[in-house]
C-alpha atoms as a PDB file:
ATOM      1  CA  UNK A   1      -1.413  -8.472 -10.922  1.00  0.00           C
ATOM      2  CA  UNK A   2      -0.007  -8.382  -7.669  1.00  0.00           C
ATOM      3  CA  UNK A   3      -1.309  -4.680  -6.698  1.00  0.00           C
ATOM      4  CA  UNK A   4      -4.528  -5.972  -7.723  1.00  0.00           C
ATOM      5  CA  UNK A   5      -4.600  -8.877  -5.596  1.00  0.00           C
ATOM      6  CA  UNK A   6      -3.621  -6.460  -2.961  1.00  0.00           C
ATOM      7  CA  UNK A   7      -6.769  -4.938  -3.510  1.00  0.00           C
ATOM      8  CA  UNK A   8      -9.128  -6.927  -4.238  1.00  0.00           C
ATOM      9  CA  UNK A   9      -8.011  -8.950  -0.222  1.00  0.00           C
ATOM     10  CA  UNK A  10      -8.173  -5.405   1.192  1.00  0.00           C
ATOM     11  CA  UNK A  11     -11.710  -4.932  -0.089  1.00  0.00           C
ATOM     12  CA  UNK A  12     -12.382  -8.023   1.722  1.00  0.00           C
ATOM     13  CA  UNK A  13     -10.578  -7.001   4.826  1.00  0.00           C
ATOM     14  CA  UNK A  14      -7.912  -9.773   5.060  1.00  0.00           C
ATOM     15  CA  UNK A  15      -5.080  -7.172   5.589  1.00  0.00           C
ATOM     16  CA  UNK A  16      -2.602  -9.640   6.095  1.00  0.00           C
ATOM     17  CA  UNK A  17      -2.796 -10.560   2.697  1.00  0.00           C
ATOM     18  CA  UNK A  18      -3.336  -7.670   1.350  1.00  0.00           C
ATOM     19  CA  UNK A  19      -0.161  -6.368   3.019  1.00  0.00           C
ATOM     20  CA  UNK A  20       1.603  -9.028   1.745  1.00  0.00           C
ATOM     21  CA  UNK A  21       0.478  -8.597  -2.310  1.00  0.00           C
ATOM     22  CA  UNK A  22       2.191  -5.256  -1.581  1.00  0.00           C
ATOM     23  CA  UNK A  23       5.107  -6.086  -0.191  1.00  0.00           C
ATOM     24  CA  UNK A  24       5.633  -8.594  -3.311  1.00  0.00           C
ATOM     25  CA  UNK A  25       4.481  -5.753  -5.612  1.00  0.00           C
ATOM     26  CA  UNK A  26       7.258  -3.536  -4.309  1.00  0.00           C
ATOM     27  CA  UNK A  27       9.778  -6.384  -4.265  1.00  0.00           C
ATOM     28  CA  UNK A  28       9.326  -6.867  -8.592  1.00  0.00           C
ATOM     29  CA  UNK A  29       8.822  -3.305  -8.762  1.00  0.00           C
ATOM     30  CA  UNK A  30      10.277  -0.661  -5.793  1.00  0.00           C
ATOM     31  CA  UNK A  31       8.741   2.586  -6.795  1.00  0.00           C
ATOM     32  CA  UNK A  32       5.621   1.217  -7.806  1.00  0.00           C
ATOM     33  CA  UNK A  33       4.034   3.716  -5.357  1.00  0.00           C
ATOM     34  CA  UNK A  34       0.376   2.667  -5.461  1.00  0.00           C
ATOM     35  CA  UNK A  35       1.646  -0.557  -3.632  1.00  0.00           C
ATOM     36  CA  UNK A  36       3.215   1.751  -0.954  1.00  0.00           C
ATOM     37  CA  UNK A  37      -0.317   3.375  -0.489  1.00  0.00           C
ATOM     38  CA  UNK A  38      -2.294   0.144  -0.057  1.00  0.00           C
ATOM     39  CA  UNK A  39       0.355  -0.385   2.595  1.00  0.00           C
ATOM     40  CA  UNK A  40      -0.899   2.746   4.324  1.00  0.00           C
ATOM     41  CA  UNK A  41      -4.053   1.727   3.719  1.00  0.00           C
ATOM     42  CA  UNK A  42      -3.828  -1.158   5.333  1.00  0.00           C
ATOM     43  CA  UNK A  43      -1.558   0.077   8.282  1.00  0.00           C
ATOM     44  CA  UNK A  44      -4.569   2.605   8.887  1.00  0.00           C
ATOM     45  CA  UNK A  45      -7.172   0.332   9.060  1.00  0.00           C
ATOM     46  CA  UNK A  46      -5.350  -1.521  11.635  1.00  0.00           C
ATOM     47  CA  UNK A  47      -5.193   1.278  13.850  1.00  0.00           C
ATOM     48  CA  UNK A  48      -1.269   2.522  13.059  1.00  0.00           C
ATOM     49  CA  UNK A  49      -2.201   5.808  11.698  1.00  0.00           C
ATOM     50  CA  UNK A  50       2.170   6.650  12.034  1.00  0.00           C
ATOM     51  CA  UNK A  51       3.312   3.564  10.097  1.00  0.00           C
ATOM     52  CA  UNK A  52       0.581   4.887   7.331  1.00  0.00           C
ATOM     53  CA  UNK A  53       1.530   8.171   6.830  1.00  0.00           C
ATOM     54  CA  UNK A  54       4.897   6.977   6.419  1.00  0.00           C
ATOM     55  CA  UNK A  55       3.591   4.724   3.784  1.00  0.00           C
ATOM     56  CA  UNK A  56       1.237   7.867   2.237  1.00  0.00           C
ATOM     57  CA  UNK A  57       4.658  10.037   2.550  1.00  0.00           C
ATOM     58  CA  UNK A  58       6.742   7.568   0.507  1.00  0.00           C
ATOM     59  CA  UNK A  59       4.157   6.803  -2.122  1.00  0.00           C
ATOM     60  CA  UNK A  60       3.845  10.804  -2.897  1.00  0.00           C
ATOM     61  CA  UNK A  61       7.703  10.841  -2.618  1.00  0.00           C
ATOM     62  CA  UNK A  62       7.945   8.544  -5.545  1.00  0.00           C
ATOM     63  CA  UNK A  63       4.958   9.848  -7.667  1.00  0.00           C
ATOM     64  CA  UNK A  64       4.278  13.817  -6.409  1.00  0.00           C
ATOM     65  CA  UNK A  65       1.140  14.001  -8.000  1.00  0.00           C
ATOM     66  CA  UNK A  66       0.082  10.511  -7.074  1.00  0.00           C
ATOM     67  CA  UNK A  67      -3.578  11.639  -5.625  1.00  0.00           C
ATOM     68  CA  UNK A  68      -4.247   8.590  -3.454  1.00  0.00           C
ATOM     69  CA  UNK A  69      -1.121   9.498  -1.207  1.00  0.00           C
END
């Protein structure tokens, strides 16, 4: 539930809360490594292209043949 809330508030473009769905997500559950993508994808679309790899990196880390990393 909480990855998808994470979602659905980055299809809408409220990052903040996006960001923060996946921070809870990963709090319940740490190598739940879809939530670490959203956090890239969020981190990208507010222009820190570093902190979002590092969020990509982990998420493939956790799940190697995780294909949104």
């Amino acid at each position: 539930m909480l990855l998808l809330l994470s979602s659905i508030y980055f299809q809408k473009r409220l990052l903040d809360d996006s960001a923060y769905f996946s921070r809870e997500a990963i709090r319940v559950n740490p190598t739940l490594a879809e939530a670490y993508s959203n956090l890239g994808n969020v981190h990208k679309e507010q222009g820190d292209v570093q902190q979002a790899l590092e969020f990509y990196k982990y998420a493939v880390g956790l799940k190697p043949d995780f294909i949104d990393g």
